[in-house]
Protein backbone atom coordinates (compact mmCIF):
# COMPACT_ATOMS: atom_id res chain seq x y z
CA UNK A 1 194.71 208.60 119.74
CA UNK A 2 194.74 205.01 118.23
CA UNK A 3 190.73 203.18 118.64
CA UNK A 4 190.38 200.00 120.31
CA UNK A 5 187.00 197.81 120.43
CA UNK A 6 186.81 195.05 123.18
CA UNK A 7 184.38 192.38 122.31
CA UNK A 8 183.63 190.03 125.65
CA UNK A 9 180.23 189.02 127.28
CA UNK A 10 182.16 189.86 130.17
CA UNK A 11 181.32 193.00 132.21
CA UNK A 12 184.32 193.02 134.41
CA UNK A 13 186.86 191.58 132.27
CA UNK A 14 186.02 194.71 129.10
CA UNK A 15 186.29 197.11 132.52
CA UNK A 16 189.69 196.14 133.36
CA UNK A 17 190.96 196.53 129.91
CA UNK A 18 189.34 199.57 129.40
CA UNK A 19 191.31 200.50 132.53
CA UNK A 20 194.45 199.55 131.51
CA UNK A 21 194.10 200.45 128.42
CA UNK A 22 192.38 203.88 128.38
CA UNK A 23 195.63 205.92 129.04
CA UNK A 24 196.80 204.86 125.76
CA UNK A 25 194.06 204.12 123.64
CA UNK A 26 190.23 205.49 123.51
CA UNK A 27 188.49 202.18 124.26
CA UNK A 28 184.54 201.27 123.34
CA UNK A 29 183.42 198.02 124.36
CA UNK A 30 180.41 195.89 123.74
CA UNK A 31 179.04 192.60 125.21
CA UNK A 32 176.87 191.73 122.13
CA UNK A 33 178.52 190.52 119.11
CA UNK A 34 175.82 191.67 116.72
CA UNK A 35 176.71 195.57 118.05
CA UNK A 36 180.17 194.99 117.83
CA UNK A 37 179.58 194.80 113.76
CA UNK A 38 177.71 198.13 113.98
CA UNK A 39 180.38 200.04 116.29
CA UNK A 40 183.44 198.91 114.02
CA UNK A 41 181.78 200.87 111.31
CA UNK A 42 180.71 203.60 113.39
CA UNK A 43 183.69 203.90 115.57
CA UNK A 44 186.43 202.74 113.02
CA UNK A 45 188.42 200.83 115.59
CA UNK A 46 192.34 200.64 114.76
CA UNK A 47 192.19 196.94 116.33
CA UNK A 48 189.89 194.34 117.83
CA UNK A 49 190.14 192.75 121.30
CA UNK A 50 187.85 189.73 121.08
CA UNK A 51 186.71 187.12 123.34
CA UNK A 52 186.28 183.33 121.81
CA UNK A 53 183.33 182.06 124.05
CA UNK A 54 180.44 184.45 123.83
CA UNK A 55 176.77 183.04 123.99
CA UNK A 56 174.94 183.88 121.06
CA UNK A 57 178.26 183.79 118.58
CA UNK A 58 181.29 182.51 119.24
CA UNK A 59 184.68 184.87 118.47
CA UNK A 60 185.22 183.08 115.48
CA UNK A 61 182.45 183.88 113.59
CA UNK A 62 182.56 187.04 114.40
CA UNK A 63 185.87 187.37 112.90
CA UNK A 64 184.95 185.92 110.55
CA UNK A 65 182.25 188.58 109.83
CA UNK A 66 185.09 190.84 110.33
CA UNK A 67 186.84 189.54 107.85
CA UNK A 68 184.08 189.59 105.22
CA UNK A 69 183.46 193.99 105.96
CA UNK A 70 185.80 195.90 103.38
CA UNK A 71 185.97 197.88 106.58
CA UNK A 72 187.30 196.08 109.10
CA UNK A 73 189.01 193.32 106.58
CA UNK A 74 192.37 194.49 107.42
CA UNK A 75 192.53 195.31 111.12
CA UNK A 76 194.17 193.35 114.03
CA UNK A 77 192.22 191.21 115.91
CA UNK A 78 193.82 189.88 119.18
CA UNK A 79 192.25 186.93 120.46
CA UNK A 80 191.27 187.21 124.27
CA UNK A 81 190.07 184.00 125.86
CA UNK A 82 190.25 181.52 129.10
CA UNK A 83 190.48 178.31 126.61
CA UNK A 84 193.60 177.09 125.82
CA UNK A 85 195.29 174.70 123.63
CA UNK A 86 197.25 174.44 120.45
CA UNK A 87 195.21 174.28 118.36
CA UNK A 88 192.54 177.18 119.24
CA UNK A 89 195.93 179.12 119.09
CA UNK A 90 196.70 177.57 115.26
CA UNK A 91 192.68 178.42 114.25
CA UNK A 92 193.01 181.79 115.44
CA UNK A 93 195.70 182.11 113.42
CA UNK A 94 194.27 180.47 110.33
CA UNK A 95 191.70 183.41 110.98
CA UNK A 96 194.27 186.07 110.32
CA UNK A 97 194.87 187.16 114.62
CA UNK A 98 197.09 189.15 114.74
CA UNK A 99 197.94 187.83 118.35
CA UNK A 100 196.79 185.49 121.21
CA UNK A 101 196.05 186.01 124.94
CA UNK A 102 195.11 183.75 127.53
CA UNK A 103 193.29 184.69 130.33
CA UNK A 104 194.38 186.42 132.59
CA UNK A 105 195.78 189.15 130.35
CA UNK A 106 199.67 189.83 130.30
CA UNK A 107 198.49 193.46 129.93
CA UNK A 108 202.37 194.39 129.13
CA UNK A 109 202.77 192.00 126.42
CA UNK A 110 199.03 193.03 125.09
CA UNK A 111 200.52 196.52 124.86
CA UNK A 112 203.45 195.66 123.71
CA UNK A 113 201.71 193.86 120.72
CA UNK A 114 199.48 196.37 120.20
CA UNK A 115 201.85 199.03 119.67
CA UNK A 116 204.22 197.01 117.92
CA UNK A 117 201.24 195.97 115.36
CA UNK A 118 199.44 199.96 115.42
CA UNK A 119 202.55 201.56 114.69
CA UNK A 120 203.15 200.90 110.87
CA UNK A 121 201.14 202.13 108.03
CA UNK A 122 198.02 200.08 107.73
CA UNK A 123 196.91 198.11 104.72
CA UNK A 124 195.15 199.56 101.96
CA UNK A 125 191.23 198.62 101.43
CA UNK A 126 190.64 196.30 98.67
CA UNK A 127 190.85 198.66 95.62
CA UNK A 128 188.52 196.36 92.97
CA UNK A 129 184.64 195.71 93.26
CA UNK A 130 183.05 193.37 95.47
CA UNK A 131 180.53 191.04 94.94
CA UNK A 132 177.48 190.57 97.27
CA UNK A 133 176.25 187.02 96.55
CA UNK A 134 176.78 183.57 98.31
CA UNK A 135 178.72 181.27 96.67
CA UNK A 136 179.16 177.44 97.59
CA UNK A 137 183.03 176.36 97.38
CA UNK A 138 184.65 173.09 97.57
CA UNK A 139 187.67 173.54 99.05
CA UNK A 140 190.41 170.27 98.51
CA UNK A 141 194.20 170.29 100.07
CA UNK A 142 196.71 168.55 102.35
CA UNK A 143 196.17 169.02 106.50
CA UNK A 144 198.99 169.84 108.17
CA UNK A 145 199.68 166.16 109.13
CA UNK A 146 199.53 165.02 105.58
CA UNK A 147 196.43 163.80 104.84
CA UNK A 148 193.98 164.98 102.04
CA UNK A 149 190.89 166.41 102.65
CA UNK A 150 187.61 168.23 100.85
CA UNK A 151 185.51 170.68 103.26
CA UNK A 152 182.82 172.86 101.62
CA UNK A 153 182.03 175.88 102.31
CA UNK A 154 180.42 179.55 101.68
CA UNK A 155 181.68 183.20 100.81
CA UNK A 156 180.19 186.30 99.94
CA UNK A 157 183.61 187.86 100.05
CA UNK A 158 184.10 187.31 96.32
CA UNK A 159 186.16 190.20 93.71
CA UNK A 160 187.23 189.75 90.23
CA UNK A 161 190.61 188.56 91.77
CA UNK A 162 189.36 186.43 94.05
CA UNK A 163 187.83 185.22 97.19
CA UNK A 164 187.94 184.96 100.64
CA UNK A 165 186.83 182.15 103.00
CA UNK A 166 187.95 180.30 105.80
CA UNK A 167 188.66 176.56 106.12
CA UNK A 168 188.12 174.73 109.64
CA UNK A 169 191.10 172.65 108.66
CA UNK A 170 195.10 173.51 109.46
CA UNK A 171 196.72 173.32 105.90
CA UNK A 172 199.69 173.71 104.24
């Protein structure tokens, strides 16, 4: 049976999923983000189901921090939140989500996704070393509107053939 963790400070929103959910998939849930780091490496979740608006860290950064674990680098995260807009929707995907969901849940099109995405052979693990230091970037390109800009920012996801990091702007 296929893993799901639900990330969301709310109680009765990571019941119902675990309720509609639970015939399909075994489902763990957490309301702090800082345990939901812990349980993807104890639980080894097949996908994420995170909230954006969380108290103490925003959905985000936390997939962000998801993104940074050789663990849980590859997995699908599906955005769950009550905020919409375009361009939440085009950060999230800048982020690598696999998918979007407004609140309230369209529960058949969440397992619809989910199956659709669980179903083929998962990505391999980075195969070369990674490096565990910070490292300052300045990151220069063209928006998606055109214009030229410089953001800096910070990795420690960093390998002899690369890095990763995320950029707060939409680019092309």
């Amino acid at each position: 049976m296929k893993k799901l963790l639900i990330v969301d400070d709310d109680s009765s929103l990571r019941g119902l999923v675990r309720l509609r959910l639970s015939d399909t998939y075994e489902v763990f849930d957490t309301e702090d983000p800082e345990q939901a780091l812990a349980l993807a490496l104890e639980k080894k979740p097949d996908a994420i189901l995170l909230d954006l608006m969380m108290p103490t860290f925003s959905g985000f950064d936390l997939c962000q921090s998801f993104r940074s674990l050789s663990y849980t680098s590859n997995l699908p995260i599906f955005f769950i939140t009550g905020q919409a807009g375009s361009k939440c929707k085009e950060y999230c995907a800048t982020l690598g989500a696999a998918d979007y969901f407004g609140k309230p849940i369209d529960f058949k099109r969440l397992k619809e996704r989910l199956a659709t995405e669980l179903e083929g052979p998962r990505p391999e693990r980075r195969s070369e070393v990674r490096l565990r230091t910070k490292i300052r970037l300045k990151l220069k390109g063209i928006d998606i509107d055109g214009n030229s800009f410089e953001e800096i920012g910070e990795t420690e996801n960093v390998s002899p053939m690369g890095f990763l990091c995320t950029c707060a702007k939409a680019w092309r």
